[in-house]
N, C-alpha and C. Protein backbone atom coordinates (compact mmCIF):
# COMPACT_ATOMS: atom_id res chain seq x y z
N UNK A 1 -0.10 5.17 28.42
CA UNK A 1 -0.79 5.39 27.15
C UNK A 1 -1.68 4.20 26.85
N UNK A 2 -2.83 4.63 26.45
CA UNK A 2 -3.58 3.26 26.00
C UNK A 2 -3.78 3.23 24.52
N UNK A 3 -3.59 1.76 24.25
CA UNK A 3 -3.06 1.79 22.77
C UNK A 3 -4.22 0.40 22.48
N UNK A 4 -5.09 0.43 21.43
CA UNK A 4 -5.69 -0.94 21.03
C UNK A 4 -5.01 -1.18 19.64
N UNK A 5 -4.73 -2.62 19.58
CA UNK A 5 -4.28 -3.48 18.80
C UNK A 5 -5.60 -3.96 18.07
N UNK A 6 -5.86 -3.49 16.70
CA UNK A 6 -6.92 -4.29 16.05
C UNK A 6 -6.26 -5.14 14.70
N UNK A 7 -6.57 -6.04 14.86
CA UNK A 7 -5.72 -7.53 14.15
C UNK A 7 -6.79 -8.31 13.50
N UNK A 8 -6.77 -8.31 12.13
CA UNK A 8 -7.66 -8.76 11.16
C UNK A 8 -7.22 -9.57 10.98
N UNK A 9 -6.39 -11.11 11.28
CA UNK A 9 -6.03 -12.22 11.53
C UNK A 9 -7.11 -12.87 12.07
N UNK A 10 -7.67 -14.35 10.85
CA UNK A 10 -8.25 -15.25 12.29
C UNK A 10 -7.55 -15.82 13.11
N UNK A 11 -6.09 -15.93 13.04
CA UNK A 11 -4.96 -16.76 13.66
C UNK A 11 -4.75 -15.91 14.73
N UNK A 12 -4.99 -16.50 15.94
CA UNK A 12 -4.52 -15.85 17.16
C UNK A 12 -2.96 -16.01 17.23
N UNK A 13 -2.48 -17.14 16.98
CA UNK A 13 -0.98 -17.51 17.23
C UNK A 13 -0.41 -16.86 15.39
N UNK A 14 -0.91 -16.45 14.68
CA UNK A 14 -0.26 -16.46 13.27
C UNK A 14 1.19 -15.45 13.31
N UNK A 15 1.50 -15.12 11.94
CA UNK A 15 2.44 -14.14 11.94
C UNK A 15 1.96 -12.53 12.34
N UNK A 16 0.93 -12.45 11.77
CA UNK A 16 0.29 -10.79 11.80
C UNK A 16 0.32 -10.72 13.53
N UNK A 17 -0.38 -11.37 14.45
CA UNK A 17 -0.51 -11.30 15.75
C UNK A 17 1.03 -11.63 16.95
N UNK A 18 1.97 -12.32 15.86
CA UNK A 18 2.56 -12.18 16.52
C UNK A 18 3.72 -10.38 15.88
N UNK A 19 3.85 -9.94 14.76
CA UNK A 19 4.42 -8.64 14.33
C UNK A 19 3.63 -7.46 15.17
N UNK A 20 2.32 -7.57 15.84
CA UNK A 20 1.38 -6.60 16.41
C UNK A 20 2.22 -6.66 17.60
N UNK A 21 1.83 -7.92 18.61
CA UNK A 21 2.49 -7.93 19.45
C UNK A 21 4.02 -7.63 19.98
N UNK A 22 4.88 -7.68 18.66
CA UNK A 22 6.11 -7.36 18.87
C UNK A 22 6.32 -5.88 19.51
N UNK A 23 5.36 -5.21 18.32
CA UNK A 23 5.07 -3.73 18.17
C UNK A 23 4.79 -3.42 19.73
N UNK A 24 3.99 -3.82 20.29
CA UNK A 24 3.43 -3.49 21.58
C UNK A 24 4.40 -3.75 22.52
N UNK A 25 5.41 -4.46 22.33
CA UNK A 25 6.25 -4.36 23.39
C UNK A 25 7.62 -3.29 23.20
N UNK A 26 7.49 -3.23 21.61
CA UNK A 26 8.80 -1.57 21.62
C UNK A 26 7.77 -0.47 22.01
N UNK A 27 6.31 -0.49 21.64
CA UNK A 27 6.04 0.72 22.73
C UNK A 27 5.99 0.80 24.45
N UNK A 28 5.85 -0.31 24.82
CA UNK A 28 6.23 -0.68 26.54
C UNK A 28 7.37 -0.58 27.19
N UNK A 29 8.58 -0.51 25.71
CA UNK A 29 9.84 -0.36 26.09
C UNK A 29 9.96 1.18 26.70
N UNK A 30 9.05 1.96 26.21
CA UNK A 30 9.70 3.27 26.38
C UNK A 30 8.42 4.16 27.22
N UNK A 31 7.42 3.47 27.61
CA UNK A 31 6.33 4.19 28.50
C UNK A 31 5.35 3.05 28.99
N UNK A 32 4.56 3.33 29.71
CA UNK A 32 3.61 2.39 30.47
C UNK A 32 2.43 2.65 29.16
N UNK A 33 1.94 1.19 28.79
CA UNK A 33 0.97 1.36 27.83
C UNK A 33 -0.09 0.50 28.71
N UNK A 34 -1.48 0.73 28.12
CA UNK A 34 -3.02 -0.42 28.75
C UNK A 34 -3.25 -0.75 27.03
N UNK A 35 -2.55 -2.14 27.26
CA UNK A 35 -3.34 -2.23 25.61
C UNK A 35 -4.78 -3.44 25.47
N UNK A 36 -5.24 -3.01 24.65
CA UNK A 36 -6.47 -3.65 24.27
C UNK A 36 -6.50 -4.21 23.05
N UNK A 37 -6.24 -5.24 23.23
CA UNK A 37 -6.32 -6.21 22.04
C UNK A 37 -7.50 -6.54 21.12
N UNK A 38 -7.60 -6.55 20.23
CA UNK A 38 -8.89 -6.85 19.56
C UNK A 38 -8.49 -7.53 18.10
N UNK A 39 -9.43 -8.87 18.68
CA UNK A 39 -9.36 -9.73 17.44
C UNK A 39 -10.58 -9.81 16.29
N UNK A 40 -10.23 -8.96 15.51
CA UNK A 40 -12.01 -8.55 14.81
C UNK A 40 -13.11 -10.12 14.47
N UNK A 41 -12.27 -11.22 13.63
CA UNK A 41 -13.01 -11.87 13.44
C UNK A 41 -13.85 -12.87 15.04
N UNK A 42 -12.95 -12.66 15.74
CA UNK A 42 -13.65 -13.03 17.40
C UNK A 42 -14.90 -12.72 17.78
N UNK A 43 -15.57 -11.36 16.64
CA UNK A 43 -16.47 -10.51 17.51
C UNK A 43 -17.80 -10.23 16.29
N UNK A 44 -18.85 -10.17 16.86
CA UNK A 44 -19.68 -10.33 16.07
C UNK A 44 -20.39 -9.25 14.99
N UNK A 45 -19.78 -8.67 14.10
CA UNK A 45 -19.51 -7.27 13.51
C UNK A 45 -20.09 -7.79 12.51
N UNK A 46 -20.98 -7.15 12.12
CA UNK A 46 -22.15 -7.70 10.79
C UNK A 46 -21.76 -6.42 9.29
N UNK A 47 -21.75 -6.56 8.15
CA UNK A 47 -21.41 -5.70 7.30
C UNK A 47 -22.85 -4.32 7.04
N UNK A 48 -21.69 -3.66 7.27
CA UNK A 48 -22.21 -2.31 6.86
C UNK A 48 -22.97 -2.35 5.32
N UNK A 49 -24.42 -1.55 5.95
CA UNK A 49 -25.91 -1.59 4.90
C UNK A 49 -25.65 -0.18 4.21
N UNK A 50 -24.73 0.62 4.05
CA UNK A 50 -24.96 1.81 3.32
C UNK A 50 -26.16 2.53 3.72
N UNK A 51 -26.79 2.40 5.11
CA UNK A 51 -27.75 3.01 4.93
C UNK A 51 -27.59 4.91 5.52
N UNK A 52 -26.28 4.87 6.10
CA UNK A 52 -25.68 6.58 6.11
C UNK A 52 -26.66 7.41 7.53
N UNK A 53 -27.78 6.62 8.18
CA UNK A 53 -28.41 7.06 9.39
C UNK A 53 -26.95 7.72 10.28
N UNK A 54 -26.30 6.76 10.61
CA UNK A 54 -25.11 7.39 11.30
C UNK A 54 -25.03 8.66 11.22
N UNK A 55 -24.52 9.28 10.11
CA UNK A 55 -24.21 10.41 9.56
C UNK A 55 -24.87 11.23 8.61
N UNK A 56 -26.42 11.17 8.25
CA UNK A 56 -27.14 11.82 7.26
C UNK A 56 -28.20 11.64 7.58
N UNK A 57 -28.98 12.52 7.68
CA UNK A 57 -28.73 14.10 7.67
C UNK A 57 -27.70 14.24 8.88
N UNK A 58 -26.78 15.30 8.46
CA UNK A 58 -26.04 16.25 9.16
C UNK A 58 -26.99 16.42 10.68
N UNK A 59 -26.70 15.85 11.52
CA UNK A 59 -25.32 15.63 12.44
C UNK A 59 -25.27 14.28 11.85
N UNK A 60 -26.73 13.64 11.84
CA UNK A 60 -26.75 12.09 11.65
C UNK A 60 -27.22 11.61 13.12
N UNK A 61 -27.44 10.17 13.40
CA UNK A 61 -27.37 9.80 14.53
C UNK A 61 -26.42 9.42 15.57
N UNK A 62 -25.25 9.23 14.85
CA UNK A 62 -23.68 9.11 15.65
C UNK A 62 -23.93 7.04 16.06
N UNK A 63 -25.11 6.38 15.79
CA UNK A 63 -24.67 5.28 16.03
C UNK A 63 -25.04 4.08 14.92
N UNK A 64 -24.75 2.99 14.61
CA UNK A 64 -25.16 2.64 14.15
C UNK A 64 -26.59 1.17 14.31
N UNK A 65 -27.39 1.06 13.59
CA UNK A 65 -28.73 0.25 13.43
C UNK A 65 -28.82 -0.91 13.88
N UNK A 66 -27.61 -2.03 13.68
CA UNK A 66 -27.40 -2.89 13.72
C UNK A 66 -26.38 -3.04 14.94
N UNK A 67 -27.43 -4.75 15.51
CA UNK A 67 -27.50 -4.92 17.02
C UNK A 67 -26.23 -5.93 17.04
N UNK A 68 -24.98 -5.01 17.09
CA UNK A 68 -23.93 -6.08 17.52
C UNK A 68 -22.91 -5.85 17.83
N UNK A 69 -21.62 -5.97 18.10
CA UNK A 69 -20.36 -6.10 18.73
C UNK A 69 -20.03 -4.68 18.71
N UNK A 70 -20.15 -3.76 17.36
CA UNK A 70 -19.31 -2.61 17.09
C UNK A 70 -19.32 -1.71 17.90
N UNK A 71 -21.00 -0.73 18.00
CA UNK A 71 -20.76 0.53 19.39
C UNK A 71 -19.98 0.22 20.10
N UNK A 72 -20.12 -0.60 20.75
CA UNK A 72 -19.12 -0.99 22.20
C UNK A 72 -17.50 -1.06 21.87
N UNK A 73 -16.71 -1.56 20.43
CA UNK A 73 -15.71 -1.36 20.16
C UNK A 73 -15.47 0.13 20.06
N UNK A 74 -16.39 0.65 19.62
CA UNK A 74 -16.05 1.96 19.14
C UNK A 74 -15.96 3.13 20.25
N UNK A 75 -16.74 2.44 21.25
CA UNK A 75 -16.51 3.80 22.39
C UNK A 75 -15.41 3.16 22.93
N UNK A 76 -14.67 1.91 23.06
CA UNK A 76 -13.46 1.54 23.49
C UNK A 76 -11.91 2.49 22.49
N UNK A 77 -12.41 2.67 21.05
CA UNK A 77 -11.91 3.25 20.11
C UNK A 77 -11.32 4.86 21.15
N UNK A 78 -12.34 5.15 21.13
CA UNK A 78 -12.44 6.45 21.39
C UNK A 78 -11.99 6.69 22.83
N UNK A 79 -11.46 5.73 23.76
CA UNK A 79 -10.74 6.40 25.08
C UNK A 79 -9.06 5.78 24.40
N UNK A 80 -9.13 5.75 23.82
CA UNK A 80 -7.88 5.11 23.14
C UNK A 80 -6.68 6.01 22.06
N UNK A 81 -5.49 6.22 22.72
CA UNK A 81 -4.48 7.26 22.42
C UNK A 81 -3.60 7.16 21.29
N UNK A 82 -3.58 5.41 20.71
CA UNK A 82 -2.83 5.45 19.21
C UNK A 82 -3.25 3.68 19.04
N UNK A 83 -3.41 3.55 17.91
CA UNK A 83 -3.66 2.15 17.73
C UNK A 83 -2.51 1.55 16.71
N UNK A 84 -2.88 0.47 17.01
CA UNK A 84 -1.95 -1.11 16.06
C UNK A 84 -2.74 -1.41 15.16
N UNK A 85 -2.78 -1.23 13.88
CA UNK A 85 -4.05 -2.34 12.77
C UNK A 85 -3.00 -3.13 12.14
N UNK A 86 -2.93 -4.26 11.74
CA UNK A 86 -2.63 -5.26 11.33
C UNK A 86 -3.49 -6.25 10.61
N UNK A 87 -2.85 -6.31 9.60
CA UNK A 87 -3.51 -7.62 8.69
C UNK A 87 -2.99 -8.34 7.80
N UNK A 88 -3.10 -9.39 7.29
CA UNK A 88 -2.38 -10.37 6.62
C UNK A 88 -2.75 -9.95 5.18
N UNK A 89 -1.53 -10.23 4.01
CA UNK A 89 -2.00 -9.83 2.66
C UNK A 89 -3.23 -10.90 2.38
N UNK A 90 -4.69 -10.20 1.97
CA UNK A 90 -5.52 -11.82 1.58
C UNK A 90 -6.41 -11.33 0.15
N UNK A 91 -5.77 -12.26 -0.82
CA UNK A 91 -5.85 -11.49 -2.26
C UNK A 91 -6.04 -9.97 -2.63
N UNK A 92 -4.27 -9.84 -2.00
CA UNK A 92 -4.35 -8.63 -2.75
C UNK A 92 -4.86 -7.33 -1.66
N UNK A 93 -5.50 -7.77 -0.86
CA UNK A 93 -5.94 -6.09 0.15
C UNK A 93 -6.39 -7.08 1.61
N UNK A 94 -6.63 -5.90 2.15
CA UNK A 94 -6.90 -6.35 3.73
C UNK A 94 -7.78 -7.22 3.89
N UNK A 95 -7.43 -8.15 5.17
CA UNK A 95 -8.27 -8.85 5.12
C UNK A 95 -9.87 -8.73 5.15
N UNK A 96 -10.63 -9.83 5.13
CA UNK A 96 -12.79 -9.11 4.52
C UNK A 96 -12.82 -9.15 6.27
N UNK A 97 -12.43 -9.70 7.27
CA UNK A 97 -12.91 -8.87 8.93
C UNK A 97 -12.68 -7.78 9.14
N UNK A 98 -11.57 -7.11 8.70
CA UNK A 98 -11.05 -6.26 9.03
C UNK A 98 -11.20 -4.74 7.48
N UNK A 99 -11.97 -5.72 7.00
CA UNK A 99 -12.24 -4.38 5.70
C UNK A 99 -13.97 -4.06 6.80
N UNK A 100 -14.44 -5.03 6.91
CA UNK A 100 -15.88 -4.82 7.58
C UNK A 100 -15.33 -3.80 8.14
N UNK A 101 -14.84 -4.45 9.48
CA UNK A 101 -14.23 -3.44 10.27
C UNK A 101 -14.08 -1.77 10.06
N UNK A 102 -13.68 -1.78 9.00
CA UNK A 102 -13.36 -0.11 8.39
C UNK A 102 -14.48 0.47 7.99
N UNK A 103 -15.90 -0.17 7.71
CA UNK A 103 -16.37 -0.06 7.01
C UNK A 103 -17.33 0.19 8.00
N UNK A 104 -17.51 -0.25 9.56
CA UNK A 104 -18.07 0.04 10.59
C UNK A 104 -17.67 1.24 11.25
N UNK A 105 -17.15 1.80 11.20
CA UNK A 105 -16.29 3.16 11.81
C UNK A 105 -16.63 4.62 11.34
N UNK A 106 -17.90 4.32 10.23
CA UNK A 106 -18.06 5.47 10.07
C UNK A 106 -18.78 5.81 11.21
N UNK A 107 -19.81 5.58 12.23
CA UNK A 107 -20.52 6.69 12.95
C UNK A 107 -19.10 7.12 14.09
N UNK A 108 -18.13 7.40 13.58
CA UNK A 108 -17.45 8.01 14.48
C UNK A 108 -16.73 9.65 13.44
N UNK A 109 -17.65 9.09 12.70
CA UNK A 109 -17.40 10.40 11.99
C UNK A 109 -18.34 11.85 11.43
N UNK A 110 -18.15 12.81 11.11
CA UNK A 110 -19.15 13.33 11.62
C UNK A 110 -19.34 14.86 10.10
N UNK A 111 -20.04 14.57 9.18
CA UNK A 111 -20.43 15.50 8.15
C UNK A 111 -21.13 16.74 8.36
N UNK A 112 -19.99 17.80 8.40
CA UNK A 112 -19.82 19.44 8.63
C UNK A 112 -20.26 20.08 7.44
N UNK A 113 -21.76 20.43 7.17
CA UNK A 113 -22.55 20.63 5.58
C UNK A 113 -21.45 22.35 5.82
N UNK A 114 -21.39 22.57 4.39
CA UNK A 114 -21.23 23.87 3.58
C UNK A 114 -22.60 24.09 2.77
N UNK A 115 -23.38 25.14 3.24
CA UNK A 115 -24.71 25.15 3.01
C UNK A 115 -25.05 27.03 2.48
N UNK A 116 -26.12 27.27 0.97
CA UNK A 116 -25.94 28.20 0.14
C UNK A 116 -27.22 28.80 1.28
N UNK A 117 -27.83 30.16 0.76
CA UNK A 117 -28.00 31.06 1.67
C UNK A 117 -29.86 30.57 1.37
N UNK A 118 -30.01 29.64 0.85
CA UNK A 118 -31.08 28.53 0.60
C UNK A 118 -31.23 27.46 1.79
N UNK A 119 -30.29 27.37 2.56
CA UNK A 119 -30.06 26.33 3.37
C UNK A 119 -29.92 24.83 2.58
N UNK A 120 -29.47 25.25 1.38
CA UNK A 120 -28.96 23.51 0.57
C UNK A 120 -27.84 23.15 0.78
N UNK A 121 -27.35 21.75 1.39
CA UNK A 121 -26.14 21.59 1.48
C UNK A 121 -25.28 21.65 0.12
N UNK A 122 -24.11 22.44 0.02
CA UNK A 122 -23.30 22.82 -1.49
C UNK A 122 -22.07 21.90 -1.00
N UNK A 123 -21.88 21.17 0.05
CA UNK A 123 -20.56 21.15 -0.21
C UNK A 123 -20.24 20.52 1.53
N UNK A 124 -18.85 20.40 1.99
CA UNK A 124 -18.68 20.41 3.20
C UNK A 124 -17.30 19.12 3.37
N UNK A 125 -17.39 18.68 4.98
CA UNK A 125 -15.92 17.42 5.20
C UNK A 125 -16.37 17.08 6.41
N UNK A 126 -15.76 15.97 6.41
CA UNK A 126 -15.86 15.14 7.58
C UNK A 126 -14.95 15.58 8.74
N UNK A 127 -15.27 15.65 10.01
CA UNK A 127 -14.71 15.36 11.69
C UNK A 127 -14.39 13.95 11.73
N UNK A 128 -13.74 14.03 12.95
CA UNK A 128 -13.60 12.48 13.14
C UNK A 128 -13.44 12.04 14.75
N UNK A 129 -14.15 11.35 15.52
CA UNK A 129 -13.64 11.27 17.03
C UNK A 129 -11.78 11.13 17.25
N UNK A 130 -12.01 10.49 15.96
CA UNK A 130 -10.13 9.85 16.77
C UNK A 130 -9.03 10.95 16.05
N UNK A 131 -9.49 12.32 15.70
CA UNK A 131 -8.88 13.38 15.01
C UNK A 131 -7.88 13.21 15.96
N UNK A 132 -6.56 13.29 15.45
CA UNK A 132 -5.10 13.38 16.46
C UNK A 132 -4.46 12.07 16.74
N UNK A 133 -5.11 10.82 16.88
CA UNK A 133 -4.41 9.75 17.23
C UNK A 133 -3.44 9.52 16.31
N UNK A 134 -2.67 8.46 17.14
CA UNK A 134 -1.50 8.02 15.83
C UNK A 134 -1.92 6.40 16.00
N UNK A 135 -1.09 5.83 14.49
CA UNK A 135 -1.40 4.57 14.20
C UNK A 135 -0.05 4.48 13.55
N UNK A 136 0.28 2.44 13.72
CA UNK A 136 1.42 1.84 13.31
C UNK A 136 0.46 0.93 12.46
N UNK A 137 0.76 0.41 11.29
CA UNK A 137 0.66 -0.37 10.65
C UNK A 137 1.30 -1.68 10.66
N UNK A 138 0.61 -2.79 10.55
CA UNK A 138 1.35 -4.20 10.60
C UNK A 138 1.06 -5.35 9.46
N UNK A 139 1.51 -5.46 8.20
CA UNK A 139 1.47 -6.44 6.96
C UNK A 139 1.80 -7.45 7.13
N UNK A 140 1.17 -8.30 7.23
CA UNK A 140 2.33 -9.61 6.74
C UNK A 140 1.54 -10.14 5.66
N UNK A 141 2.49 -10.77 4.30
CA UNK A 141 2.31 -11.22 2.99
C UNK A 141 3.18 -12.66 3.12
N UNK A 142 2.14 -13.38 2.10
CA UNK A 142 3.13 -14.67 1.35
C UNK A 142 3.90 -14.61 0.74
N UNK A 143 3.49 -13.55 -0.36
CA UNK A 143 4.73 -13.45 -1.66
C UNK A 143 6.36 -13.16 -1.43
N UNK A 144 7.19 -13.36 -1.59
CA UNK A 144 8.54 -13.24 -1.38
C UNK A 144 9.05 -12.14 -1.84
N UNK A 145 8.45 -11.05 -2.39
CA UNK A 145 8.60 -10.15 -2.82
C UNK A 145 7.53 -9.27 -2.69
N UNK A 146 7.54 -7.62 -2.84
CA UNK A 146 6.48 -6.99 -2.23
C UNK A 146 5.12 -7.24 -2.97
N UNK A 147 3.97 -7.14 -2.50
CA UNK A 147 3.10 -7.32 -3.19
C UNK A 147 1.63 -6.74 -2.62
N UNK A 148 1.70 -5.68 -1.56
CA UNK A 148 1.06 -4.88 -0.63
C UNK A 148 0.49 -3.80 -1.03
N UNK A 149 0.88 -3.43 -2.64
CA UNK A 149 0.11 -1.95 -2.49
C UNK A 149 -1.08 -1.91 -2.39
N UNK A 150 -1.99 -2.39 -2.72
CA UNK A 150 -3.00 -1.92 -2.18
C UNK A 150 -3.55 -2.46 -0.52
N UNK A 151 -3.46 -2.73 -0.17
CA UNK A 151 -3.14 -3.64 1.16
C UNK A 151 -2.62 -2.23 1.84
N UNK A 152 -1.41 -2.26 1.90
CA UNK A 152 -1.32 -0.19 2.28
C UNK A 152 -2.06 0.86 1.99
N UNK A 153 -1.96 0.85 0.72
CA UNK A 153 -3.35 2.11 0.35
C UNK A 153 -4.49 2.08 1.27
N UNK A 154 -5.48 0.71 1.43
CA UNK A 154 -6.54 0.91 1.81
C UNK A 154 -6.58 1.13 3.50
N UNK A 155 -5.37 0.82 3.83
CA UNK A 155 -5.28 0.80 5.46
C UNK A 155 -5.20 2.56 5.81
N UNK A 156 -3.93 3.04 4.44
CA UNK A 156 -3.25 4.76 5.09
C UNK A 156 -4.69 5.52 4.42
N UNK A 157 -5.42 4.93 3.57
CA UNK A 157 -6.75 6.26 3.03
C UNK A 157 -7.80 6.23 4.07
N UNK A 158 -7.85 4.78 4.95
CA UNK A 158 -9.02 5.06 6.29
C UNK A 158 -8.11 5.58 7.20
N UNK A 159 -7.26 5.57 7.57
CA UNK A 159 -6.17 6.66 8.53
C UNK A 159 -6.46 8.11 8.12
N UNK A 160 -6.36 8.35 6.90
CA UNK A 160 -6.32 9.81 6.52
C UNK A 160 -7.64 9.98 6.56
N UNK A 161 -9.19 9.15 5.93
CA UNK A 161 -10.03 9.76 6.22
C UNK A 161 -10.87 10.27 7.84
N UNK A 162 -9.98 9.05 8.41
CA UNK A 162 -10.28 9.32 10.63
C UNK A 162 -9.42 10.34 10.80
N UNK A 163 -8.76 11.01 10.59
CA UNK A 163 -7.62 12.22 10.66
C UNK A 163 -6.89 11.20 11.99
N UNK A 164 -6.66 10.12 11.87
CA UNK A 164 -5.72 9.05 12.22
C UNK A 164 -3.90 9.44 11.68
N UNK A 165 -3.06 9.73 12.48
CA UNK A 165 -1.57 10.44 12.14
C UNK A 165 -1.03 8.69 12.04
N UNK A 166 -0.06 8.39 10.65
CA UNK A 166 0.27 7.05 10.71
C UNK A 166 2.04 7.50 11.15
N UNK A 167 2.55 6.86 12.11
CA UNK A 167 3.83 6.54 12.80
C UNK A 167 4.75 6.21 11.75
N UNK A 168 4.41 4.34 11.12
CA UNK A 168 5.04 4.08 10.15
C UNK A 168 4.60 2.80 10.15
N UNK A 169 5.03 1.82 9.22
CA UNK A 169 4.46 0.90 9.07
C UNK A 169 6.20 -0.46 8.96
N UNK A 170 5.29 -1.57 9.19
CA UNK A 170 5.66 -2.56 8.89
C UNK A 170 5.53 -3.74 8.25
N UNK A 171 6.21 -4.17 7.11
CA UNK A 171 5.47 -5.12 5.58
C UNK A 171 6.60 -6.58 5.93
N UNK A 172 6.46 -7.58 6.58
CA UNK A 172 7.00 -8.62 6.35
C UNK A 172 6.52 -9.27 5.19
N UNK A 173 7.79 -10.25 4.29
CA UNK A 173 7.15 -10.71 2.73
C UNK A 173 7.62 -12.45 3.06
N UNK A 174 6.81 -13.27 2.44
CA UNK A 174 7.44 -14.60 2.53
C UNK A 174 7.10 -15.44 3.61
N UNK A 175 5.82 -15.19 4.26
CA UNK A 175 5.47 -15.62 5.59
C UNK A 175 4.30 -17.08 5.05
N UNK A 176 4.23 -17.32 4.30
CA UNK A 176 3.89 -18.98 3.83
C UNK A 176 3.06 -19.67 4.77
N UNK A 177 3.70 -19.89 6.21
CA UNK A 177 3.81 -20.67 7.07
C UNK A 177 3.22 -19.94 8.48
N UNK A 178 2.09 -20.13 9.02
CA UNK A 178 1.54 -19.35 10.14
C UNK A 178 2.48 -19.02 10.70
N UNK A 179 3.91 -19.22 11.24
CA UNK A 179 4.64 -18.71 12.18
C UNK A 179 6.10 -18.81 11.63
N UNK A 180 5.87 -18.34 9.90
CA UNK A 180 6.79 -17.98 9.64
C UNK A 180 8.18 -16.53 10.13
N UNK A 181 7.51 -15.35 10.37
CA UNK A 181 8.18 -14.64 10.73
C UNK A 181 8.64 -14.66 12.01
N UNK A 182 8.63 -15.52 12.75
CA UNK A 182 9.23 -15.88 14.16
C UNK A 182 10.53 -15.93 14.00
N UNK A 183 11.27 -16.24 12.87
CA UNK A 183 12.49 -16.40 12.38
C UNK A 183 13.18 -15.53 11.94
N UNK A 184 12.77 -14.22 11.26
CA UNK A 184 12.72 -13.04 10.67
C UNK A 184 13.03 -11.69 11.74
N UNK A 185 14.65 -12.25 12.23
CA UNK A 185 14.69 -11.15 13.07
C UNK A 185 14.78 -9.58 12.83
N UNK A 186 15.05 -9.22 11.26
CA UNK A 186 14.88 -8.02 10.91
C UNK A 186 13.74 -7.38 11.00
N UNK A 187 12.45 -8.19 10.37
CA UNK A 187 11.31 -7.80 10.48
C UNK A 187 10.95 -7.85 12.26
N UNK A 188 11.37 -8.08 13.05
CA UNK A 188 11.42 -8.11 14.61
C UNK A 188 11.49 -7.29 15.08
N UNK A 189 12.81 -6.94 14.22
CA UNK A 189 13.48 -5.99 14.76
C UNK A 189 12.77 -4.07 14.60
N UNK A 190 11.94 -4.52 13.28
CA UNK A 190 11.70 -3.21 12.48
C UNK A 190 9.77 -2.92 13.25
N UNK A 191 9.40 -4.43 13.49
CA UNK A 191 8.26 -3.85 14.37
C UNK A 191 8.41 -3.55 15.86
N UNK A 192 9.83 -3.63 16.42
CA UNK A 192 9.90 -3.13 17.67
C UNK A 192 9.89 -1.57 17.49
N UNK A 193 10.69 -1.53 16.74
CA UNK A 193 10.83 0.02 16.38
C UNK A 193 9.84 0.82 15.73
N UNK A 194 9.43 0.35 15.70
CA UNK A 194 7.71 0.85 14.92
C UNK A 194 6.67 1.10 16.61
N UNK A 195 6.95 -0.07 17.66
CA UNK A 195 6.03 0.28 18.84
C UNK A 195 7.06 1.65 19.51
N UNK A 196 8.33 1.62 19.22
CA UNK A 196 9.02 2.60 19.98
C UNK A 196 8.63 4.18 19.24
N UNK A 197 8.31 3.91 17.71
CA UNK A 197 7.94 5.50 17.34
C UNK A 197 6.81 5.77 17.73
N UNK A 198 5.61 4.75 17.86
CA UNK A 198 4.11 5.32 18.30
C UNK A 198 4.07 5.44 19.67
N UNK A 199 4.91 5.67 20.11
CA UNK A 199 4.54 6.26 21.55
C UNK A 199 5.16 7.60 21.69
N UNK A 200 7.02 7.47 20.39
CA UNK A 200 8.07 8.82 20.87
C UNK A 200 7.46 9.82 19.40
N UNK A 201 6.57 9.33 18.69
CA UNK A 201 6.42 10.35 17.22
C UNK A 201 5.54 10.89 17.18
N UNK A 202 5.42 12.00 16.66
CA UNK A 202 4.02 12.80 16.70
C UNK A 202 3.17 12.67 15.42
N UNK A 203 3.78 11.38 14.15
CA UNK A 203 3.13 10.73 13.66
C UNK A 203 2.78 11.70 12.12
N UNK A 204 2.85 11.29 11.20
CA UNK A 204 3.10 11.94 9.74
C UNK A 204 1.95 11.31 8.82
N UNK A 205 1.45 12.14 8.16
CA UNK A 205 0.55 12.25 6.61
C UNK A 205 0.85 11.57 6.06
């Protein structure tokens, strides 16, 4: 199975990269995976201009304008059978590489007009290349107590809008210290089992 790990951490060694990685080895426990790691802020992903060419007019162009890192992630996206996203709590919601990130992914999506007998578009929904994949989620927070909701929200509403199936997720709290959860064998324990459902689950709404 090929699985990419996308990790909105600038910390290569931090907590988030190392809870991803955990993940990747309870899915290795139980099948041969090719994983592809991807460290967003590593790569040169410029913020999305609203300018909707991608996708408008209906079909749209399917790519986007701007000359940099993303196409090439994205057709890597797309031979790819369930992914890892991970990110550190950073005031309050995902981290800003990895919000870009989300925010680059629309030309993989694709606006299906509902159109009146005028040919005006009335209405319609989005496709998505990665329709069917599954995804594990990976949090790690400072606060000692939960403090993720929206940090979840914004990760499971771009899952649901890629018709992305989420496995389940994992929220370590109290991580202060870049390599705090190294210590945290529950949370270890709970992202092994998180790589063991995205390979054995057929992944839930």
């Amino acid at each position: 199975m090929k699985i990419m790990a996308v990790i909105g951490s600038p910390r290569r060694d931090g907590n988030t990269a190392f809870l991803v990685d955990r993940v990747a080895q309870g899915a290795a426990s139980r099948t041969d995976i090719e994983l592809d790691t991807l460290f967003v802020a590593e790569h040169n992903i410029g913020y999305c201009r609203g300018c909707l060419t991608c996708t408008f007019p209906p079909p749209g162009t399917k790519t986007c304008t701007l000359p940099d890192d993303m196409p090439g992630i994205l057709e890597r996206m797309s031979d790819c059978e369930a992914f890892i996203f991970g990110t550190p709590n950073h005031m309050r919601t995902v981290s800003a590489p990895l919000l870009t990130f989300f925010s680059r992914m629309l030309p993989l999506m694709e606006f299906v007009p509902d159109t009146n007998n005028e040919g005006r578009i009335t209405g319609g929904g989005f496709t998505s290349r990665l329709s069917g994949r599954k995804a594990a989620l990976v949090i790690s927070q400072g606060d000692p107590v939960f403090s993720s909701a929206l940090v979840h929200a914004v990760l499971e509403r771009n899952l649901i809008d890629l018709d992305i199936r989420r496995v389940g997720d994992v929220i370590s709290f109290g991580n202060m210290g870049p390599q705090d959860v190294r210590s945290k064998r529950e949370d270890l324990e709970k992202a092994f089992q998180l790589g063991v459902n995205l390979v054995t689950m057929s992944g839930m709404r």
